[in-house]
N, C-alpha and C. Protein backbone atom coordinates (compact mmCIF):
# COMPACT_ATOMS: atom_id res chain seq x y z
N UNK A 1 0.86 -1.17 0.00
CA UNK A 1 0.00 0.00 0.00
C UNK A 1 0.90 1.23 0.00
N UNK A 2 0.37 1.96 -1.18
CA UNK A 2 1.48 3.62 -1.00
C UNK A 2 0.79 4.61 -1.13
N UNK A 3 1.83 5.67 -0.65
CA UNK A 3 0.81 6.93 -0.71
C UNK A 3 1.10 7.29 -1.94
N UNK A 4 0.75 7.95 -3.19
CA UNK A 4 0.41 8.42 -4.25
C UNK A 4 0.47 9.75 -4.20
N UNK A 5 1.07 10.80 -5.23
CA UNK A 5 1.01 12.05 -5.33
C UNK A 5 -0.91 12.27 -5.12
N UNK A 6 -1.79 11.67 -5.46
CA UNK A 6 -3.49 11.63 -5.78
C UNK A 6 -3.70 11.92 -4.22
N UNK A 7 -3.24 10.59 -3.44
CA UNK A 7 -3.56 10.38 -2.46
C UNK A 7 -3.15 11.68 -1.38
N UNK A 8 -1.71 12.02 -1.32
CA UNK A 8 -1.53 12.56 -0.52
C UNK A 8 -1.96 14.55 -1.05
N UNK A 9 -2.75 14.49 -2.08
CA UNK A 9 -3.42 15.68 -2.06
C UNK A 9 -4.11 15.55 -1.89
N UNK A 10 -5.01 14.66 -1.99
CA UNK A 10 -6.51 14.75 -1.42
C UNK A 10 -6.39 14.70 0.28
N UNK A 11 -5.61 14.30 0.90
CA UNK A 11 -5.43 14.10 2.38
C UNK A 11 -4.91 15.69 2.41
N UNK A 12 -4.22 16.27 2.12
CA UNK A 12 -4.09 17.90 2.09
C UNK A 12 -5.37 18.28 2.17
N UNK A 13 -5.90 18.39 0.90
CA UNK A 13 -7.24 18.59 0.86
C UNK A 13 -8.28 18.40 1.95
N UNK A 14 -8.11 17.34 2.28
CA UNK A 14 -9.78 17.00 3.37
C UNK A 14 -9.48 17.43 4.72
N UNK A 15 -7.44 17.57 5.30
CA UNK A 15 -7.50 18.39 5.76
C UNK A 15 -7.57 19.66 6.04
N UNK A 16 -7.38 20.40 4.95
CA UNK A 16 -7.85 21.76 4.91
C UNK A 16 -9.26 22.24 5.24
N UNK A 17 -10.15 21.11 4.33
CA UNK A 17 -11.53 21.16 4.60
C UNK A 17 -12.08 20.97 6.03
N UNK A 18 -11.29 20.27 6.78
CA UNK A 18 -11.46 19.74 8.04
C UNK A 18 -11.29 21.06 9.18
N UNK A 19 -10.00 21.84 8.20
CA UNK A 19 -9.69 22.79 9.46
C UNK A 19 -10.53 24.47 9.19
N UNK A 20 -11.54 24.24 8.28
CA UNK A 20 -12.03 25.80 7.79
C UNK A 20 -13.70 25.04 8.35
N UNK A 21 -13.63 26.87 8.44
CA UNK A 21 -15.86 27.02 8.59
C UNK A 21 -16.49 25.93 8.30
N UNK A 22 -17.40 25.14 8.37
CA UNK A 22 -17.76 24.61 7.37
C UNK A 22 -18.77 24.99 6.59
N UNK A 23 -19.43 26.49 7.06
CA UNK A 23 -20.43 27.08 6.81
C UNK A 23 -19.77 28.09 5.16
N UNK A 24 -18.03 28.28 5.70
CA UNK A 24 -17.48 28.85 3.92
C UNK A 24 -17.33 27.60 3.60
N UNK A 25 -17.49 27.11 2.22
CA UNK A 25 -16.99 26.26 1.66
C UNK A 25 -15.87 27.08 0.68
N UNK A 26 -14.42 25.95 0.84
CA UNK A 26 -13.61 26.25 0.10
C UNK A 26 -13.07 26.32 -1.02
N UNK A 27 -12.86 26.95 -2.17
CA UNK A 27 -12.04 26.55 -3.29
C UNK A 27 -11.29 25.82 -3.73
N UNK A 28 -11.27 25.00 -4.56
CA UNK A 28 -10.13 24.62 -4.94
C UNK A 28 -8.71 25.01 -5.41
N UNK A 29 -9.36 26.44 -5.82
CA UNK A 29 -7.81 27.47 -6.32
C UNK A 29 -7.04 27.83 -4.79
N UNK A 30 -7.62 28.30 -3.69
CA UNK A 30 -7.62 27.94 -2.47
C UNK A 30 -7.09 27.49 -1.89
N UNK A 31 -6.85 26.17 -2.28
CA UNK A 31 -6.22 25.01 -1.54
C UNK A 31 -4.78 24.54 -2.40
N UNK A 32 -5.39 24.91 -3.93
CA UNK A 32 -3.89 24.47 -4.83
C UNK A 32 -2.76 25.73 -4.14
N UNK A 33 -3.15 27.33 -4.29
CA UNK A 33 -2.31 27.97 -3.85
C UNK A 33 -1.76 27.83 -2.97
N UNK A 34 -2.21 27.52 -1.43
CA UNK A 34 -2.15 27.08 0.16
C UNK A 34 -1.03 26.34 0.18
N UNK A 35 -1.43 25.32 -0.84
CA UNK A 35 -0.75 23.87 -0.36
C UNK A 35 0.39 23.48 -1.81
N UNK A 36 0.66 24.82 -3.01
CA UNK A 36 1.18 24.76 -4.12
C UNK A 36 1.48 23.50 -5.10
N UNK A 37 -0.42 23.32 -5.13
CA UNK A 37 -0.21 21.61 -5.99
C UNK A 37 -1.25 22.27 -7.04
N UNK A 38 -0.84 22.02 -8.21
CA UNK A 38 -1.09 22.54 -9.43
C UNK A 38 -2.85 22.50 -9.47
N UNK A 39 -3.62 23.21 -9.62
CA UNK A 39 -4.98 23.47 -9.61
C UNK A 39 -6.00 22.34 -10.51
N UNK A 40 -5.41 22.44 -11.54
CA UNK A 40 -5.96 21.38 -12.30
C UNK A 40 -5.95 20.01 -11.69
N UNK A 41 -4.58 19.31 -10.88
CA UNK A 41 -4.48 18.16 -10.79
C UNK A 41 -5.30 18.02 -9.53
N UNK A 42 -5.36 19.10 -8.81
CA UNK A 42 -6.46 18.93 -7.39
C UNK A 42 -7.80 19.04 -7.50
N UNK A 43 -8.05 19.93 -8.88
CA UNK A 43 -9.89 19.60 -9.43
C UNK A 43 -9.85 18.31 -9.88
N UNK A 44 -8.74 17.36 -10.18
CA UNK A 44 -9.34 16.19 -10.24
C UNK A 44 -9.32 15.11 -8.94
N UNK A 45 -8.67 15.36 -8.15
CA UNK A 45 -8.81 14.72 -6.66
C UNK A 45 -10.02 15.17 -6.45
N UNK A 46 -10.69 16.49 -6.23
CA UNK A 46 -11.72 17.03 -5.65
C UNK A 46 -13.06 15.67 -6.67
N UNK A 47 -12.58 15.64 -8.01
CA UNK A 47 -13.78 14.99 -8.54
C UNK A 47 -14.37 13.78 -7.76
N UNK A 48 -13.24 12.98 -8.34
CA UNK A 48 -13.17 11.72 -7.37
C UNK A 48 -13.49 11.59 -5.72
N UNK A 49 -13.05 13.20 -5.07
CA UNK A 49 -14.27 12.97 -3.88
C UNK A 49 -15.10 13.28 -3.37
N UNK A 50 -15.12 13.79 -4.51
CA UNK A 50 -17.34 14.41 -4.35
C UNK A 50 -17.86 13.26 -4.52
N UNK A 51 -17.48 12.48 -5.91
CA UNK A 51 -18.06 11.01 -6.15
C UNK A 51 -17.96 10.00 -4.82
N UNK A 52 -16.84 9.76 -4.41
CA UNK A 52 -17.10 9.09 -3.45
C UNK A 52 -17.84 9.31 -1.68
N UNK A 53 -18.50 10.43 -1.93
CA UNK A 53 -19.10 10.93 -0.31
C UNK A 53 -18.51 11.54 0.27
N UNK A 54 -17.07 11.79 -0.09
CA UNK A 54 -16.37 12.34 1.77
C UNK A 54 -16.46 13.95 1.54
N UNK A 55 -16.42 14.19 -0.14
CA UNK A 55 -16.72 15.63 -0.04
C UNK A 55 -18.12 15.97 -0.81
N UNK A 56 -18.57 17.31 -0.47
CA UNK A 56 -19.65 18.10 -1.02
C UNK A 56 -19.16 19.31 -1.84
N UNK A 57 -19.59 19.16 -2.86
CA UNK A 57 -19.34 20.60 -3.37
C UNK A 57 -20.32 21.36 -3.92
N UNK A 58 -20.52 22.91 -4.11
CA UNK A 58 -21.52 23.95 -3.53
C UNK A 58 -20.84 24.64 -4.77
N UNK A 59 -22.35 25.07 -5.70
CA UNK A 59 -21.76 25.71 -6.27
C UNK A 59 -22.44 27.62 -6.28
N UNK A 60 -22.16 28.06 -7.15
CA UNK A 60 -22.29 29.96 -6.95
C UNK A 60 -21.20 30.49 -6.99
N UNK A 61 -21.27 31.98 -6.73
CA UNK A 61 -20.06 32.81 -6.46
C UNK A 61 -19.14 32.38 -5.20
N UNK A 62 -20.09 31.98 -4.29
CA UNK A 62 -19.60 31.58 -2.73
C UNK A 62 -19.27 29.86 -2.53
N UNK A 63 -19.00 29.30 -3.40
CA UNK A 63 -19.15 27.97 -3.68
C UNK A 63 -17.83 27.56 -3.13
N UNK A 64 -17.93 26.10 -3.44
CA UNK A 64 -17.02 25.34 -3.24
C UNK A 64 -16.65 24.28 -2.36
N UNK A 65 -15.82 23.78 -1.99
CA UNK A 65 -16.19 22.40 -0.85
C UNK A 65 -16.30 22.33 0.40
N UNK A 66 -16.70 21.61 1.03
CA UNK A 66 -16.37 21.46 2.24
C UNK A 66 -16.95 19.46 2.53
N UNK A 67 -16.47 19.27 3.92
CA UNK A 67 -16.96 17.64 4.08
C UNK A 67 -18.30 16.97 4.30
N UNK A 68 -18.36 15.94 3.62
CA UNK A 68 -19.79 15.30 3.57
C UNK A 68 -20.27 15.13 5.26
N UNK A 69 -19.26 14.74 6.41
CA UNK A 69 -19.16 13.94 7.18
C UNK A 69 -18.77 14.94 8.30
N UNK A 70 -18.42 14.76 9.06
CA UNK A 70 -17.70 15.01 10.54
C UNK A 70 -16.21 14.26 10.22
N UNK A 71 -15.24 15.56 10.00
CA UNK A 71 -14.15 14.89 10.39
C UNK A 71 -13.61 13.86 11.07
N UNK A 72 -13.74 13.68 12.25
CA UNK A 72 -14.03 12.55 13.08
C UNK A 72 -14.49 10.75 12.96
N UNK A 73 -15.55 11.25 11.63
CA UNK A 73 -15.83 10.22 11.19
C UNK A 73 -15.29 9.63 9.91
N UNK A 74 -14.11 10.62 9.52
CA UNK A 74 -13.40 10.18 7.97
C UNK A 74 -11.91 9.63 8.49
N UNK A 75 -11.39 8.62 8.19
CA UNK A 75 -10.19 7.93 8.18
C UNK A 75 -8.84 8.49 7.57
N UNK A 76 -8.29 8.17 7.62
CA UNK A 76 -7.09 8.43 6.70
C UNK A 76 -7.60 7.11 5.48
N UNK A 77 -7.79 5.84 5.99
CA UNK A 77 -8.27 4.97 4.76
C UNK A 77 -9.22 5.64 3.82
N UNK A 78 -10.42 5.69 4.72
CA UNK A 78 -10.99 5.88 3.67
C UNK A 78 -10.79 7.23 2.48
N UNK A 79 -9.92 8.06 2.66
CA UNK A 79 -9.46 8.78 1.83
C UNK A 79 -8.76 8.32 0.76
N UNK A 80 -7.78 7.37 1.02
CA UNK A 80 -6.79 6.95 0.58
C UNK A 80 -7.62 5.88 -0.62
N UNK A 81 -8.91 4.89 -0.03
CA UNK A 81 -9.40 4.04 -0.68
C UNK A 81 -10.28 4.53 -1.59
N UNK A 82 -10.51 5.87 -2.13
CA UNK A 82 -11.26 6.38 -2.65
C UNK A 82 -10.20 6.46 -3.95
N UNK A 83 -8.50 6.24 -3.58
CA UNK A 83 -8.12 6.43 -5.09
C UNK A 83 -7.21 5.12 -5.19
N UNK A 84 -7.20 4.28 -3.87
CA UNK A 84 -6.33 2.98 -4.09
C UNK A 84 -7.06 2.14 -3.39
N UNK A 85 -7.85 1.28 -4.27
CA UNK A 85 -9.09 0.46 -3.21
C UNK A 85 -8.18 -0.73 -3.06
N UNK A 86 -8.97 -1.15 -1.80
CA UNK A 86 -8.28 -2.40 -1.17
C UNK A 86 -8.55 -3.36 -2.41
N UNK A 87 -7.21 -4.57 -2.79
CA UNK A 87 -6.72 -5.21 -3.92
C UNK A 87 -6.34 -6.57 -3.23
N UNK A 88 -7.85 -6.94 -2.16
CA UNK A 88 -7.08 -8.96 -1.84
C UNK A 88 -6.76 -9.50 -2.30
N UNK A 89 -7.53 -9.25 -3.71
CA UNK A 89 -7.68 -10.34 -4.97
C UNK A 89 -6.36 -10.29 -5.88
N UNK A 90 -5.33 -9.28 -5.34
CA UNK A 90 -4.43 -8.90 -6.16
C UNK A 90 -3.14 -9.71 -6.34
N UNK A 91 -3.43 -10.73 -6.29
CA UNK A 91 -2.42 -12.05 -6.01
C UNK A 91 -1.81 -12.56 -7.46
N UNK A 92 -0.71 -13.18 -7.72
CA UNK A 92 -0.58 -13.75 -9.17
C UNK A 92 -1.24 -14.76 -9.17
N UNK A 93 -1.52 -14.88 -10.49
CA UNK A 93 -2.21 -16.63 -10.98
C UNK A 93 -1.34 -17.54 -11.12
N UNK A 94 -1.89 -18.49 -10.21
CA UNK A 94 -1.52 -20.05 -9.71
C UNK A 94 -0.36 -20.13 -10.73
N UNK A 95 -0.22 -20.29 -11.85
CA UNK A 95 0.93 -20.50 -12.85
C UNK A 95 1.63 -19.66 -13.10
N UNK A 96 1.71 -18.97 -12.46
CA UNK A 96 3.08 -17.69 -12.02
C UNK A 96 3.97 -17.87 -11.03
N UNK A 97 4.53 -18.62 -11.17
CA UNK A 97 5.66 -19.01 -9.82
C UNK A 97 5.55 -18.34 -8.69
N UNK A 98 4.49 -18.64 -8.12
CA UNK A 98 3.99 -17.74 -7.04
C UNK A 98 4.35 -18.29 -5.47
N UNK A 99 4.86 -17.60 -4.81
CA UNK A 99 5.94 -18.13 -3.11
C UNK A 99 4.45 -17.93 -2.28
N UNK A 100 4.01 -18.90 -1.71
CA UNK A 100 2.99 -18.46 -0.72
C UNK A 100 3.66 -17.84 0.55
N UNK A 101 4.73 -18.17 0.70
CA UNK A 101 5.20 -17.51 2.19
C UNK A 101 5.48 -15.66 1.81
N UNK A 102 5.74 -15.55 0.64
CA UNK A 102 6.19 -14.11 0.01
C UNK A 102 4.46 -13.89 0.20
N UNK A 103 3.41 -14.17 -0.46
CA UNK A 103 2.13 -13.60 -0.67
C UNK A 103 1.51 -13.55 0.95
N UNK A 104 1.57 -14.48 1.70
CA UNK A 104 1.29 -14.07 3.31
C UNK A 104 2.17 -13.14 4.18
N UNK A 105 3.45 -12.82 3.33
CA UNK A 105 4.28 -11.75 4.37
C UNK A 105 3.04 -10.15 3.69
N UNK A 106 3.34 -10.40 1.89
CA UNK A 106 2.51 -9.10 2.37
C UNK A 106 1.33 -8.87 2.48
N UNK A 107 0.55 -10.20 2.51
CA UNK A 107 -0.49 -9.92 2.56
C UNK A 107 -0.99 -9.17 4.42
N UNK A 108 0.17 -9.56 4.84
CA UNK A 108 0.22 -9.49 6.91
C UNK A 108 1.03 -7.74 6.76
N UNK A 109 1.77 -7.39 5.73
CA UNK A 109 2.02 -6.20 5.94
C UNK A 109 1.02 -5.11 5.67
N UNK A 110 0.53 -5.32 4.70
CA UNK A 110 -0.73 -4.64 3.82
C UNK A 110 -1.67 -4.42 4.45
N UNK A 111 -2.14 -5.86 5.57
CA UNK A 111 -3.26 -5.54 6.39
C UNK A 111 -3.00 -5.00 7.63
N UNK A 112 -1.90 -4.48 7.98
CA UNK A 112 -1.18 -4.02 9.12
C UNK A 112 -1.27 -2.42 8.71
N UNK A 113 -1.12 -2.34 7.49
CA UNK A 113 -1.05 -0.65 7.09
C UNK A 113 -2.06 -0.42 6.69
N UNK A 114 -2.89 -1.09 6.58
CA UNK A 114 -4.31 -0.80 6.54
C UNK A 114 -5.20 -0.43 7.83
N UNK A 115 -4.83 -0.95 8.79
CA UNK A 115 -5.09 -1.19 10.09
C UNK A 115 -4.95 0.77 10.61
N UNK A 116 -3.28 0.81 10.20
CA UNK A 116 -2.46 1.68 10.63
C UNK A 116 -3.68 3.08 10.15
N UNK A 117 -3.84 3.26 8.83
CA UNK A 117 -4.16 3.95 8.13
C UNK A 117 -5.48 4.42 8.62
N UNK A 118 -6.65 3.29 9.23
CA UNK A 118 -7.93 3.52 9.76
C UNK A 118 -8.43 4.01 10.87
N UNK A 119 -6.87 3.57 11.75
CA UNK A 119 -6.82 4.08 12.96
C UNK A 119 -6.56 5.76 12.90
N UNK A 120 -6.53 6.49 12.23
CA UNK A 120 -5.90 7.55 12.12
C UNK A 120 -7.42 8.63 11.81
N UNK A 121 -7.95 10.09 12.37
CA UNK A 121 -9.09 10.18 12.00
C UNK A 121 -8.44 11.61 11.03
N UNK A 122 -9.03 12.36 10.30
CA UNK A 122 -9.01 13.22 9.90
C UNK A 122 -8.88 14.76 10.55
N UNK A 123 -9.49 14.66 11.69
CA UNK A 123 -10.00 15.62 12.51
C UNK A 123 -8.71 15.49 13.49
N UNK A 124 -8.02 14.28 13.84
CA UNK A 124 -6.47 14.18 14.33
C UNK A 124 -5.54 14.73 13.65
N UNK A 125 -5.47 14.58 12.16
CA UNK A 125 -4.19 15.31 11.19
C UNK A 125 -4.85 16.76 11.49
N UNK A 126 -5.80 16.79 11.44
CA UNK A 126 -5.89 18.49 11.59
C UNK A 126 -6.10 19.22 12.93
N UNK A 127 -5.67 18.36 13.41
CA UNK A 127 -5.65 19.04 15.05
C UNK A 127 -4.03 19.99 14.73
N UNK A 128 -4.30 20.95 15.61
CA UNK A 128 -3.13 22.11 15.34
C UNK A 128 -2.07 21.59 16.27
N UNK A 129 -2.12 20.41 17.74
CA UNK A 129 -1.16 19.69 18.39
C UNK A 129 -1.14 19.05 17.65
N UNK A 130 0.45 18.26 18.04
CA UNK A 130 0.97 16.95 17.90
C UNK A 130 0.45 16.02 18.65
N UNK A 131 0.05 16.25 19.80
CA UNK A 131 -0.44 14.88 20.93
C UNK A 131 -1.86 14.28 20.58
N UNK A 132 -2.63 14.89 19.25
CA UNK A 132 -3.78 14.05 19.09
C UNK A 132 -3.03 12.68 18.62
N UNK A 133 -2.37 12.62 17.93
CA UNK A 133 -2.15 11.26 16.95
C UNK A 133 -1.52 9.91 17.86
């Protein structure tokens, strides 16, 4: 499991969203400037998570995003699985010289950083301490 340039802007992203009004919803130009990740490539993170629930987006002069949810209730996974879905099935076929002891190490690492990843809330990365996490 990795973090992805996708991934780790949209986790920018939902924390930004996490740490503003939620009554302004934010821009995306907004957040590319803030956080200097090219505008275009973050209207397409933003797509992908309007589609998947965690964000809302508002449109008008005053428009723009903010979270479907309560911080609190969004993961670091489920951010992450919105652009790298969990892949059990992602094993080679039987006639691929395939090591079962190699496919259970990562299959025990994978589900360990998965673990890692869920445990983690949104509303923690955006706490302004260090001692939430």
């Amino acid at each position: 499991m990795t973090t992805g340039t996708s991934i780790r802007h949209a986790l920018y992203a939902v924390i930004d969203l996490a740490r503003s009004d939620e009554s302004n919803p934010i821009s995306v130009a907004s957040i590319a400037q803030r956080r200097g990740i090219p505008e275009t490539a973050l209207a397409k993170v933003f797509q992908r998570l309007v589609r998947s629930g965690l964000v809302v987006g508002m449109r008008g002069p005053h428009g723009g995003y903010r979270l479907a949810r309560p911080a609190s209730e969004i993961t670091v996974l489920d951010v992450m699985d919105v652009f790298s879905p969990a892949q059990s099935d992602a094993r080679l076929p039987e006639d691929v010289g395939r090591d079962d002891r190699l496919e259970e190490f990562i299959g025990t690492v994978d589900g360990q950083a998965r673990s890692a990843f869920a445990s983690v809330t949104i509303d923690q990365l955006a706490a302004k301490d260090k001692t939430s996490l």
